[in-house]
C-alpha atoms as a PDB file:
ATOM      1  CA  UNK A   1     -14.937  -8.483 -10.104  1.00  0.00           C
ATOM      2  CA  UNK A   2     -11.986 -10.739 -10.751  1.00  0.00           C
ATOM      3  CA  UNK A   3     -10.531  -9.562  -7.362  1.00  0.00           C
ATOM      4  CA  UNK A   4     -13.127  -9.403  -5.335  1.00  0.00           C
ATOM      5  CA  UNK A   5     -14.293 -12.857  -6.492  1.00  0.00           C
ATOM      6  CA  UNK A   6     -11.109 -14.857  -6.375  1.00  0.00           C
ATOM      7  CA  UNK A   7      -8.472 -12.321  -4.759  1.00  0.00           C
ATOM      8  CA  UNK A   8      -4.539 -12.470  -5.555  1.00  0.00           C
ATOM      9  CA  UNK A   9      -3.346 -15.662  -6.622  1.00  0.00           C
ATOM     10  CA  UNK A  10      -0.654 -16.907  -4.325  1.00  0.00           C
ATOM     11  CA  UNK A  11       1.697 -18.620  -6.694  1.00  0.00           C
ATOM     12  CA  UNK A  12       5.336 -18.096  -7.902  1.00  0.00           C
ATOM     13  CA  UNK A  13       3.825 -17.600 -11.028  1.00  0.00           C
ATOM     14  CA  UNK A  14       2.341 -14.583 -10.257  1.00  0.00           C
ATOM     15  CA  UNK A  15       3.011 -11.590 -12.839  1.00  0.00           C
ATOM     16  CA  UNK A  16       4.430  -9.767  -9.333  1.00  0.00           C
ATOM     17  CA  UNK A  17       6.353 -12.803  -8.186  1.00  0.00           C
ATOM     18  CA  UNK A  18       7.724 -13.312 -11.887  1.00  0.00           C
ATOM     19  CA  UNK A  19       8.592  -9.673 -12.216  1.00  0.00           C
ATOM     20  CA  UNK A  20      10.298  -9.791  -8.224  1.00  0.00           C
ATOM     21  CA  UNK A  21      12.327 -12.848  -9.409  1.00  0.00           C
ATOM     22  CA  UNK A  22      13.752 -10.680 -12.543  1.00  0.00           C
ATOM     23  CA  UNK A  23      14.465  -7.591 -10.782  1.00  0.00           C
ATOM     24  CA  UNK A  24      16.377  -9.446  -7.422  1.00  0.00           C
ATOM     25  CA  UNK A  25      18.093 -11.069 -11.116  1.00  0.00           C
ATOM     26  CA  UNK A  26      19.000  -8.271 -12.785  1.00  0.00           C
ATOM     27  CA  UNK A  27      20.138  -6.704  -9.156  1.00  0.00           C
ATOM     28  CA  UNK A  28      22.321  -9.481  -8.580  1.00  0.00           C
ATOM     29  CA  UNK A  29      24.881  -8.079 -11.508  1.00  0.00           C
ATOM     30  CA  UNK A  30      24.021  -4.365 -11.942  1.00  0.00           C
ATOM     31  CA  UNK A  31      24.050  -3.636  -8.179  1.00  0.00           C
ATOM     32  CA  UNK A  32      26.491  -0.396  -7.149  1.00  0.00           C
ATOM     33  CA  UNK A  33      26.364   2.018  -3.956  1.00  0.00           C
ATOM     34  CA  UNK A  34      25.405   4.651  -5.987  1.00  0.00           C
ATOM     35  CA  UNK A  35      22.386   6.300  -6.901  1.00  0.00           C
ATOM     36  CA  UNK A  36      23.364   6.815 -10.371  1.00  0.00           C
ATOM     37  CA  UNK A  37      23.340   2.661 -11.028  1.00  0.00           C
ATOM     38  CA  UNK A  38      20.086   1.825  -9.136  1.00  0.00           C
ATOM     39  CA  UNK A  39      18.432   4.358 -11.655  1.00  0.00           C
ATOM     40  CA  UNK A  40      19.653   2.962 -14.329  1.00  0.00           C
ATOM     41  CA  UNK A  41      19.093  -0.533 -12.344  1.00  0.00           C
ATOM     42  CA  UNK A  42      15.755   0.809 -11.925  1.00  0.00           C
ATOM     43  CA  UNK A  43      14.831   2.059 -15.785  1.00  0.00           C
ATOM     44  CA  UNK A  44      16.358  -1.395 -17.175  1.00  0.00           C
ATOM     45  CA  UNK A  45      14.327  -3.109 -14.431  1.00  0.00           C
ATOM     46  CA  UNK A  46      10.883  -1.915 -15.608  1.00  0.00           C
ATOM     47  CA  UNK A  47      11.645  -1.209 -19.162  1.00  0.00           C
ATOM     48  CA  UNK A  48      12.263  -4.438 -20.513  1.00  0.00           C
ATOM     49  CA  UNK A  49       8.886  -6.206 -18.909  1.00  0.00           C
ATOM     50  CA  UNK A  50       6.999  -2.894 -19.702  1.00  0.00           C
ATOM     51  CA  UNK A  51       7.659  -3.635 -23.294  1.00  0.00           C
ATOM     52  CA  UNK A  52       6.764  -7.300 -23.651  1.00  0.00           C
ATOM     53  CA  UNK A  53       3.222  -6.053 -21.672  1.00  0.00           C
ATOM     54  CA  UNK A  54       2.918  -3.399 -24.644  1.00  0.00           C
ATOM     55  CA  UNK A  55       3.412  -5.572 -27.059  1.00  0.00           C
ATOM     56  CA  UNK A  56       1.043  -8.411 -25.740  1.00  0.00           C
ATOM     57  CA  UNK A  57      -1.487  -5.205 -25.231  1.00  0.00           C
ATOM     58  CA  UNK A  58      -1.578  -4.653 -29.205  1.00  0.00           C
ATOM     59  CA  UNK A  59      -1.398  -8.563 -29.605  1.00  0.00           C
ATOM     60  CA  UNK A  60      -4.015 -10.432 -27.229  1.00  0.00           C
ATOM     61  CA  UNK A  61      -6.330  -6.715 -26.847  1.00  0.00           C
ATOM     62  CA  UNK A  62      -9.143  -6.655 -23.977  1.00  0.00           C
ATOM     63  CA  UNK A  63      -8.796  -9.972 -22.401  1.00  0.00           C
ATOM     64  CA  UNK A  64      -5.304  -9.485 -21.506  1.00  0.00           C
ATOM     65  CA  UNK A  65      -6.157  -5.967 -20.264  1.00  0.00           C
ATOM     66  CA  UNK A  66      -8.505  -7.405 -17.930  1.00  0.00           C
ATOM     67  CA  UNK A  67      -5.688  -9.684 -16.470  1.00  0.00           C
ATOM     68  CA  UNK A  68      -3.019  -6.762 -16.313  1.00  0.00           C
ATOM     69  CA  UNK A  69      -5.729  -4.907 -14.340  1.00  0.00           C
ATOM     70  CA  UNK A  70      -6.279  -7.952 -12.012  1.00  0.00           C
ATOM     71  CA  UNK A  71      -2.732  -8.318 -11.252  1.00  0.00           C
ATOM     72  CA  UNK A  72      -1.723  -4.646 -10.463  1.00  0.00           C
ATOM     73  CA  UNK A  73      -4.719  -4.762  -7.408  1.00  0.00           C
ATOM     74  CA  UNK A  74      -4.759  -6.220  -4.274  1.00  0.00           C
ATOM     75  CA  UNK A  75      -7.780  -5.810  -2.705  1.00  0.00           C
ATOM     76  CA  UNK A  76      -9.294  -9.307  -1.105  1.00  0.00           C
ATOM     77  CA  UNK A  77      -5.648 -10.587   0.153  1.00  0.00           C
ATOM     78  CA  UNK A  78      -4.922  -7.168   1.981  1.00  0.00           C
ATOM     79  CA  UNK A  79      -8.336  -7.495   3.928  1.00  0.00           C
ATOM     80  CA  UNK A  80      -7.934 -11.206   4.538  1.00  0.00           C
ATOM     81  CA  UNK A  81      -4.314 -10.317   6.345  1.00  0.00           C
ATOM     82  CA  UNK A  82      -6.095  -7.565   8.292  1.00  0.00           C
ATOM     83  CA  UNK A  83      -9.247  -9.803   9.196  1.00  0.00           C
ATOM     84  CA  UNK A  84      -6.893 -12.367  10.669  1.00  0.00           C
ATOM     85  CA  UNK A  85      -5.735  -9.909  13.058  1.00  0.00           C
ATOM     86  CA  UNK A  86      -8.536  -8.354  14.217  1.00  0.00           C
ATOM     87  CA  UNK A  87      -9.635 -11.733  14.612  1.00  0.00           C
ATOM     88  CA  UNK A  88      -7.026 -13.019  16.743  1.00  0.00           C
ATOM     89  CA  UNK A  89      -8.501 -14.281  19.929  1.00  0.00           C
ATOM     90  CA  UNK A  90      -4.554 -14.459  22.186  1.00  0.00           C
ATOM     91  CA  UNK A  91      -1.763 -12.001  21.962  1.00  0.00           C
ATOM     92  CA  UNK A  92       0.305 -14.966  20.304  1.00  0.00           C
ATOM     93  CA  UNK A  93      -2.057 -15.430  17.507  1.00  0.00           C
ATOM     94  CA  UNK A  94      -2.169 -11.609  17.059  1.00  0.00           C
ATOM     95  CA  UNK A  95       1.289 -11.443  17.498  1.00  0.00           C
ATOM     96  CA  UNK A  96       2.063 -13.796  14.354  1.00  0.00           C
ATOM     97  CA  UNK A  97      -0.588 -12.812  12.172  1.00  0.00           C
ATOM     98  CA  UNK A  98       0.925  -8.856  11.855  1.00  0.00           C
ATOM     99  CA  UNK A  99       4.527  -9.942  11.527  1.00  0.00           C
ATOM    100  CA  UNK A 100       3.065 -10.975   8.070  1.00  0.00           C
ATOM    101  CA  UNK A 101       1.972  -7.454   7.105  1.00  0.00           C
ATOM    102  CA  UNK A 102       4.169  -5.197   9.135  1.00  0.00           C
ATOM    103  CA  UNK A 103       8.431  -5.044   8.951  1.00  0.00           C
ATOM    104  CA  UNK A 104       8.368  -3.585  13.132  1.00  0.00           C
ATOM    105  CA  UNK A 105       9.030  -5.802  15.949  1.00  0.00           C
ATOM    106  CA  UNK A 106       5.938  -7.791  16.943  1.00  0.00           C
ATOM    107  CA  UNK A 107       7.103  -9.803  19.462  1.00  0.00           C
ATOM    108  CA  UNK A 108       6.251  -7.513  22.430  1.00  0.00           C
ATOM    109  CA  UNK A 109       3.128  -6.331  21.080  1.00  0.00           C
ATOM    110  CA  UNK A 110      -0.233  -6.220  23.214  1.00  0.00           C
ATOM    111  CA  UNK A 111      -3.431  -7.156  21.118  1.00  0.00           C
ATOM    112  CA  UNK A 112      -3.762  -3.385  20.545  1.00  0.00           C
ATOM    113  CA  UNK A 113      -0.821  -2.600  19.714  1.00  0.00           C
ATOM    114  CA  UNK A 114      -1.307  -5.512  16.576  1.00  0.00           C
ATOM    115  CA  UNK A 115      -4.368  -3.941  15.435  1.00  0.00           C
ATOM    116  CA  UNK A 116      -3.452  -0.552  15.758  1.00  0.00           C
ATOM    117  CA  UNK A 117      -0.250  -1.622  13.573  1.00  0.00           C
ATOM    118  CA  UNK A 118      -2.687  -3.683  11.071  1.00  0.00           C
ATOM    119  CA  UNK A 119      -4.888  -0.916  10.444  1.00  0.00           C
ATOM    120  CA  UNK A 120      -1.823   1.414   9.746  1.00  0.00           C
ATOM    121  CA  UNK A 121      -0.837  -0.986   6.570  1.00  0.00           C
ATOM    122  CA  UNK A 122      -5.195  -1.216   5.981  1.00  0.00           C
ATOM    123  CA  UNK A 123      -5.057   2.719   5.837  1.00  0.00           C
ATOM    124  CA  UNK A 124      -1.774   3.006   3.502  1.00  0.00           C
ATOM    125  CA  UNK A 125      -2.247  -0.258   1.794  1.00  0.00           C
ATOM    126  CA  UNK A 126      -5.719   0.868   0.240  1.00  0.00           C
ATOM    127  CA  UNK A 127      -3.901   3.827  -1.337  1.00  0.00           C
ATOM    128  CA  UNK A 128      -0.490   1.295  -2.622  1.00  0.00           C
ATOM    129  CA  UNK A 129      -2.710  -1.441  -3.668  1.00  0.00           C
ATOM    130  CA  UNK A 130      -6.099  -0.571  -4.586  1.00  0.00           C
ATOM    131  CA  UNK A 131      -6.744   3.486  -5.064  1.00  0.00           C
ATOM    132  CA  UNK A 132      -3.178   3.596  -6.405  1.00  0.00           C
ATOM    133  CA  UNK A 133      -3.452   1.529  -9.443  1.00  0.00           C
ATOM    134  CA  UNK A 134      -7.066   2.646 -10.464  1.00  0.00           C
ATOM    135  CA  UNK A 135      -6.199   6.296 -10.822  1.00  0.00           C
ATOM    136  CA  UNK A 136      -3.011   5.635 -12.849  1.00  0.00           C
ATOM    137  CA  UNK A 137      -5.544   2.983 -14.726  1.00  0.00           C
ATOM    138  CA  UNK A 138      -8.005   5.704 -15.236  1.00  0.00           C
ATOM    139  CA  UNK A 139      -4.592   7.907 -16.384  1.00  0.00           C
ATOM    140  CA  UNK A 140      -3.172   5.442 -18.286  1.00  0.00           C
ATOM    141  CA  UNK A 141      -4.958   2.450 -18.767  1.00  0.00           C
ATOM    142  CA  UNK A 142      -3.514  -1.068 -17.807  1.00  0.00           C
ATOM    143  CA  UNK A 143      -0.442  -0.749 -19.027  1.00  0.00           C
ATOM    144  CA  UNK A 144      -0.486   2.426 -16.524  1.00  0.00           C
ATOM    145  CA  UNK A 145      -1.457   0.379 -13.515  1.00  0.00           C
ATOM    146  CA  UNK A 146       0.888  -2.641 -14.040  1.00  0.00           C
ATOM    147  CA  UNK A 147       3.648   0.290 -14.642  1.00  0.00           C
ATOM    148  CA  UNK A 148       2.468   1.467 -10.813  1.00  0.00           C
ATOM    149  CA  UNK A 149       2.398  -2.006  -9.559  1.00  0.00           C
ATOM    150  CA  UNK A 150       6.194  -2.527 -10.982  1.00  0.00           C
ATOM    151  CA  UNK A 151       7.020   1.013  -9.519  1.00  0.00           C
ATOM    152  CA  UNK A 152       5.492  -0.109  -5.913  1.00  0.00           C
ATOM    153  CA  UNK A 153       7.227  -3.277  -5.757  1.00  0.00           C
ATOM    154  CA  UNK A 154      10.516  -1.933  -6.336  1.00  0.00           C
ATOM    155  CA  UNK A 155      10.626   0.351  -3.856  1.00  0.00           C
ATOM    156  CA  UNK A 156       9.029  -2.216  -1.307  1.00  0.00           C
ATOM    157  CA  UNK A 157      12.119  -4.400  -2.792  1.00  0.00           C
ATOM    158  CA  UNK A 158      14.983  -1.648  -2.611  1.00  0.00           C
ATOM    159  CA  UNK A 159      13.292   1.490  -0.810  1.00  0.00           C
ATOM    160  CA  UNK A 160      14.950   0.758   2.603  1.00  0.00           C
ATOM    161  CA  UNK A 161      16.983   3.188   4.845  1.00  0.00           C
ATOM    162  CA  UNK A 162      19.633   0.698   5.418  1.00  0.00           C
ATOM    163  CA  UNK A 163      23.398   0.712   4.094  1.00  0.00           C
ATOM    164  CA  UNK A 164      23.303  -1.755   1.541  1.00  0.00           C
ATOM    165  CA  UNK A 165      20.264   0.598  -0.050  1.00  0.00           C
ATOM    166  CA  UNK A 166      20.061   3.842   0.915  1.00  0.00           C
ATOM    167  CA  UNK A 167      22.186   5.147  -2.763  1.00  0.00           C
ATOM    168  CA  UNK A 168      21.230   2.459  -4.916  1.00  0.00           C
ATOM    169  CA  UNK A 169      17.620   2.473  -3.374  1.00  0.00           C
ATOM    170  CA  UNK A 170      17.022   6.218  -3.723  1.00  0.00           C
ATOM    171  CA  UNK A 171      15.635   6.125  -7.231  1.00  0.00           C
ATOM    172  CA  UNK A 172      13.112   3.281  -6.256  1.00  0.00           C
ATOM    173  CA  UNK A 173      11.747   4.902  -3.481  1.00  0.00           C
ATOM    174  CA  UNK A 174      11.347   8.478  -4.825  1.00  0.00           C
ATOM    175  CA  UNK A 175       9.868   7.315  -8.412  1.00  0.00           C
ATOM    176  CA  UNK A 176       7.215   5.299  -5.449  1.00  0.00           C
ATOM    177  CA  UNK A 177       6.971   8.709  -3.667  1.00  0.00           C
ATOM    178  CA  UNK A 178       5.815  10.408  -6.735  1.00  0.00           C
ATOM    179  CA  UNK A 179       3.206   7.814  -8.087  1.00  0.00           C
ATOM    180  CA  UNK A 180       1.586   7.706  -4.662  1.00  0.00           C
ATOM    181  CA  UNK A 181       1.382  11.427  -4.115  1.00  0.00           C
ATOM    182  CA  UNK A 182      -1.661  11.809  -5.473  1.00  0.00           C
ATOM    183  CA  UNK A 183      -3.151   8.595  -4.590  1.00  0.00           C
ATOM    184  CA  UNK A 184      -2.430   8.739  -1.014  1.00  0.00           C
ATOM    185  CA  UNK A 185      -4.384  12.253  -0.616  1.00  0.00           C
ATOM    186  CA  UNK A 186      -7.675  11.078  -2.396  1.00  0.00           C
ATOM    187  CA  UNK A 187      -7.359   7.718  -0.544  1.00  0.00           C
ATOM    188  CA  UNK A 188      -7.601  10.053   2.497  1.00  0.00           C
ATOM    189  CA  UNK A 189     -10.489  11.981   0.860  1.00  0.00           C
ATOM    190  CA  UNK A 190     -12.551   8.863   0.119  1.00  0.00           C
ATOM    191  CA  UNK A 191     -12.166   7.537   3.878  1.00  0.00           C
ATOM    192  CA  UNK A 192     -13.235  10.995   4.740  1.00  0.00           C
ATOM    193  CA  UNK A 193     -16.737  10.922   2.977  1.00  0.00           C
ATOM    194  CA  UNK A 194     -17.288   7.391   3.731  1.00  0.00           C
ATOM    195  CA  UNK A 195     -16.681   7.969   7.372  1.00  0.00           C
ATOM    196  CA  UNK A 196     -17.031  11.053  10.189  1.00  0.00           C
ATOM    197  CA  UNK A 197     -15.914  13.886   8.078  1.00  0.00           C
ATOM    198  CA  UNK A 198     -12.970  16.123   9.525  1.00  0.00           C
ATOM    199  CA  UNK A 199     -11.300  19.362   8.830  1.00  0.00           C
ATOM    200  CA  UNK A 200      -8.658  18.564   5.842  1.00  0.00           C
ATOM    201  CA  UNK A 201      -6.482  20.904   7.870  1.00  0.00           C
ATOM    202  CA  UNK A 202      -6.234  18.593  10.681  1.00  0.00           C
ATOM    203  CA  UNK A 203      -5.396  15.838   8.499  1.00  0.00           C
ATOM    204  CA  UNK A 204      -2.764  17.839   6.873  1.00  0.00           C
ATOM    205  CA  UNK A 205      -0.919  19.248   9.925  1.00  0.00           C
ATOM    206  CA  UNK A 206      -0.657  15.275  11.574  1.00  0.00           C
ATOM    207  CA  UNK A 207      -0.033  13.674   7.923  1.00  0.00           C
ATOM    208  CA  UNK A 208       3.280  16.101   7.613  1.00  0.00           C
ATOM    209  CA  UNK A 209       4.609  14.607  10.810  1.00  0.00           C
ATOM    210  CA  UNK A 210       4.474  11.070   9.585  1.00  0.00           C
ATOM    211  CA  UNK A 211       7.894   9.964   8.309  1.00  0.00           C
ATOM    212  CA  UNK A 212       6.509   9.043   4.794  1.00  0.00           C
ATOM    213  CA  UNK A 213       5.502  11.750   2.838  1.00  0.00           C
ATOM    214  CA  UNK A 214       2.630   9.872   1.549  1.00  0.00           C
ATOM    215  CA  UNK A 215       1.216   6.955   3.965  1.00  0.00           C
ATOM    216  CA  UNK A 216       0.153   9.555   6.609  1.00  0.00           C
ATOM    217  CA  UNK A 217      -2.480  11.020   4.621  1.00  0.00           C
ATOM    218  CA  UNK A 218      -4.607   7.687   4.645  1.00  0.00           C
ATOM    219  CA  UNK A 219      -3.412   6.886   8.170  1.00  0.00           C
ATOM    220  CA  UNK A 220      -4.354  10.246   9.551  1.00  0.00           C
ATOM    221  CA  UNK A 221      -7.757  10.553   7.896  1.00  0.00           C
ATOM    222  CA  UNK A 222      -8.145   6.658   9.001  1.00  0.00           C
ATOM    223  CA  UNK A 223      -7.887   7.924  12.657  1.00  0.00           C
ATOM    224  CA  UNK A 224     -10.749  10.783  12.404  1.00  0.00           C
ATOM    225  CA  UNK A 225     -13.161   8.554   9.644  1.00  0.00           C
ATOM    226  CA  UNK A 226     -13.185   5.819  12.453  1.00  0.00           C
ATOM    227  CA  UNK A 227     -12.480   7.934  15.532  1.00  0.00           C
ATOM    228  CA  UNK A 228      -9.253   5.660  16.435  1.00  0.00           C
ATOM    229  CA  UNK A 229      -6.210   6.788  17.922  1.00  0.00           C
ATOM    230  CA  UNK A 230      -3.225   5.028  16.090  1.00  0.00           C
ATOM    231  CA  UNK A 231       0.479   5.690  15.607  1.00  0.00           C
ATOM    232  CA  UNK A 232       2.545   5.869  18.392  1.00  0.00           C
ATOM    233  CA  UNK A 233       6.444   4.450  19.045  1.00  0.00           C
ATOM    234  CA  UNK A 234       7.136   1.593  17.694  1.00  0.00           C
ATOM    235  CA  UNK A 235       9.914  -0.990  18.152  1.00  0.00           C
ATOM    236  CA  UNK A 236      12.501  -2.021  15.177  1.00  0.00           C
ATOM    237  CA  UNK A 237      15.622  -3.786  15.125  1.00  0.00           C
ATOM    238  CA  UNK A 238      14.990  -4.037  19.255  1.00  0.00           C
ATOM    239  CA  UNK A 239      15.122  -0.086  19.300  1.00  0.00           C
ATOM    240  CA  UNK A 240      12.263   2.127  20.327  1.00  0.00           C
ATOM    241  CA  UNK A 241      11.648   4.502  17.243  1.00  0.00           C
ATOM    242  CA  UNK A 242       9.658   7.493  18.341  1.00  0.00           C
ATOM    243  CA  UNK A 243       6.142   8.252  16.838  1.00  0.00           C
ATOM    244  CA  UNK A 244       3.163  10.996  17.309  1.00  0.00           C
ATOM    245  CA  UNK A 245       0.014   9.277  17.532  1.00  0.00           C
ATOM    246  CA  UNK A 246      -2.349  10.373  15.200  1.00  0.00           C
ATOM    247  CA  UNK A 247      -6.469  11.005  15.922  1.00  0.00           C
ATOM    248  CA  UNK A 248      -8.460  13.410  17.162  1.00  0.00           C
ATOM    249  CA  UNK A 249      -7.996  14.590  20.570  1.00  0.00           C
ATOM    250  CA  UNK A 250     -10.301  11.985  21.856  1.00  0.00           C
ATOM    251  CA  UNK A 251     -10.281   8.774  19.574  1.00  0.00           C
ATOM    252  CA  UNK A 252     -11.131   6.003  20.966  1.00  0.00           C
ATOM    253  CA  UNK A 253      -8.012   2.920  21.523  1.00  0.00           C
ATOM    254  CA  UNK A 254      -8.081   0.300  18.595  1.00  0.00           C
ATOM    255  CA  UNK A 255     -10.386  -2.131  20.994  1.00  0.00           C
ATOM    256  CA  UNK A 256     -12.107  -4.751  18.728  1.00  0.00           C
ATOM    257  CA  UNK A 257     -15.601  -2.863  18.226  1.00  0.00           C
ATOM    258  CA  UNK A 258     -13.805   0.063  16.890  1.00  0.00           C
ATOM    259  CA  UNK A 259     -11.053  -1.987  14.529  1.00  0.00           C
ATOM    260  CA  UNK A 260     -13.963  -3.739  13.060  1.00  0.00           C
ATOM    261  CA  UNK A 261     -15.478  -0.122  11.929  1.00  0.00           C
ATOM    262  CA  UNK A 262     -12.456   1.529  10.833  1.00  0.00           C
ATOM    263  CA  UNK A 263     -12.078  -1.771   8.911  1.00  0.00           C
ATOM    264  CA  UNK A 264     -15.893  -1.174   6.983  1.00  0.00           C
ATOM    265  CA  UNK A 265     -14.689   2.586   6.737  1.00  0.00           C
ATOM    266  CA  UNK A 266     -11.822   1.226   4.566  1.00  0.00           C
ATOM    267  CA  UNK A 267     -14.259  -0.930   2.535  1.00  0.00           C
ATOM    268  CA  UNK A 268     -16.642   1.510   1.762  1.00  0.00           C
ATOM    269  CA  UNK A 269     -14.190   3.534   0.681  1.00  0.00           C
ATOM    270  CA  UNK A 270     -12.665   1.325  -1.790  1.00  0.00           C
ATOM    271  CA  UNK A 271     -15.698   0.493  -3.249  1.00  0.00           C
ATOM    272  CA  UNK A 272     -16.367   4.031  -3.658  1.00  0.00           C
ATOM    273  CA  UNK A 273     -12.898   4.490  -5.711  1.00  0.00           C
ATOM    274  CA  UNK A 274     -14.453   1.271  -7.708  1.00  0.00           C
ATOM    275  CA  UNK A 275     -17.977   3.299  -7.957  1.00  0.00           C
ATOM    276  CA  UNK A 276     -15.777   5.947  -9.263  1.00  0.00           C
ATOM    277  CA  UNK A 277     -13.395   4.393 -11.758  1.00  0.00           C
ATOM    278  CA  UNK A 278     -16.519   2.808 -13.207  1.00  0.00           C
ATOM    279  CA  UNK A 279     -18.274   6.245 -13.724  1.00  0.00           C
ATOM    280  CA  UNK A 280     -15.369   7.354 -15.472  1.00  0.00           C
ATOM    281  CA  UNK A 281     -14.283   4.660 -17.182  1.00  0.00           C
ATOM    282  CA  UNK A 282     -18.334   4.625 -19.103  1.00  0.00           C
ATOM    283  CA  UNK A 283     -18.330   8.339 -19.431  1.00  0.00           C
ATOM    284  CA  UNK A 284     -14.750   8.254 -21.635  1.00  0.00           C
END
């Protein structure tokens, strides 16, 4: 209620901002090209703030459970980004609004092309920052969600591709891989009954040509819940990076009737997760 209410406070004082500003600290004087001291990197990183939570856990109880829990979602923000695009009424203001949630090139993008790209984070966003840290609540409890949240913003911090990360990074984004595999695929269930159902085959064979092994699945079933073609090449670094688009045969282009109703397909979905966690959480 917390989130939907008030949303993600935007403050450097934010448990995630706090816990970005020690780990960017603690990579300032640990950091090696190998893989071997970004795990370690990686274990000291989350370790040391995953203790103080325990031990304010056993100290405060529920009402600092409830604020863990707050902090490891991000439900109200991650629409609001998405809103503002879909919103946009010029290719400028379309154009800026994206660069905020996407790391492509935006500058040559068509008003499609930005809400075809702001959907994509919708669809793998719900599964990183709302599905995500509810099932490894429901595993877990808090502690278990703000462990996920720490896990996601490392590899969103280190996880790149690039020279300077690709060794030391490699523990940050496979630890991310493995907390999302789950996630991702019931993320991609949920939009599934929420929207036009679909063969889970289908979803399958186009989710194993995406280049992440997890954000496909909620892209994929994003594309046949809304019937909306997305995907596609996509500019980075000034460089054309080839894509498949993903959708049924037919989907319809990412005009603004149909971004607006993959956008409720993604809400009713996430409320369903809620619905769900709920259930469970009452039941046990």
């Amino acid at each position: 209620m917390l989130e939907w209410l008030i949303g993600d406070p935007q403050s450097r004082f934010h448990p995630v901002a706090i816990f970005g500003s020690w780990a960017n600290w603690c990579e300032s004087f640990l950091y090696a090209d190998q893989r071997r001291r970004g795990l370690v990197t990686w274990l000291f990183v989350i370790t040391v703030p995953l203790s103080l939570l325990w031990i304010a856990h056993n100290l405060i109880g529920w009402p600092f459970d409830v604020l863990l829990l707050w902090a490891s979602i991000g439900w109200k923000s991650l629409f609001q980004h998405v809103r503002t695009v879909l919103a946009a009424t010029t290719e400028n203001e379309a154009r800026l609004a994206v660069s905020k949630i996407v790391s492509r090139d935006t500058e040559r993008m068509s008003q499609q092309d930005a809400r075809s790209a702001a959907l994509e984070s919708l669809a793998e966003n719900a599964s990183d920052a709302v599905v995500a840290p509810l099932f490894w609540f429901l595993l877990l409890g808090p502690i278990g969600a703000a462990c996920y949240r720490m896990v996601n913003t490392l590899d969103a911090m280190w996880g790149y591709r690039n020279q300077h990360y690709l060794s030391f990074g490699w523990c940050a984004a496979k630890m991310d891989d493995i907390a999302n595999w789950i996630p991702a695929r019931l993320t991609a269930r949920l939009m599934l009954w929420t929207g036009k159902p679909a063969k889970w085959a289908d979803i399958k064979l186009q989710a194993k040509t995406h280049a992440s092994p997890n954000a496909g699945w909620p892209e994929v079933a994003l594309t046949y819940a809304a019937d909306v073609r997305l995907g596609g090449p996509v500019l980075r670094d000034g460089i054309e990076v080839p894509r498949p688009y993903y959708g049924p045969e037919h989907a319809r282009e990412a005009d603004d009737i149909t971004a607006f109703e993959a956008l409720s397909v993604v809400h009713n979905s996430l409320f369903l997760a809620t619905a769900m966690t709920l259930g469970v959480t009452f039941v046990f």
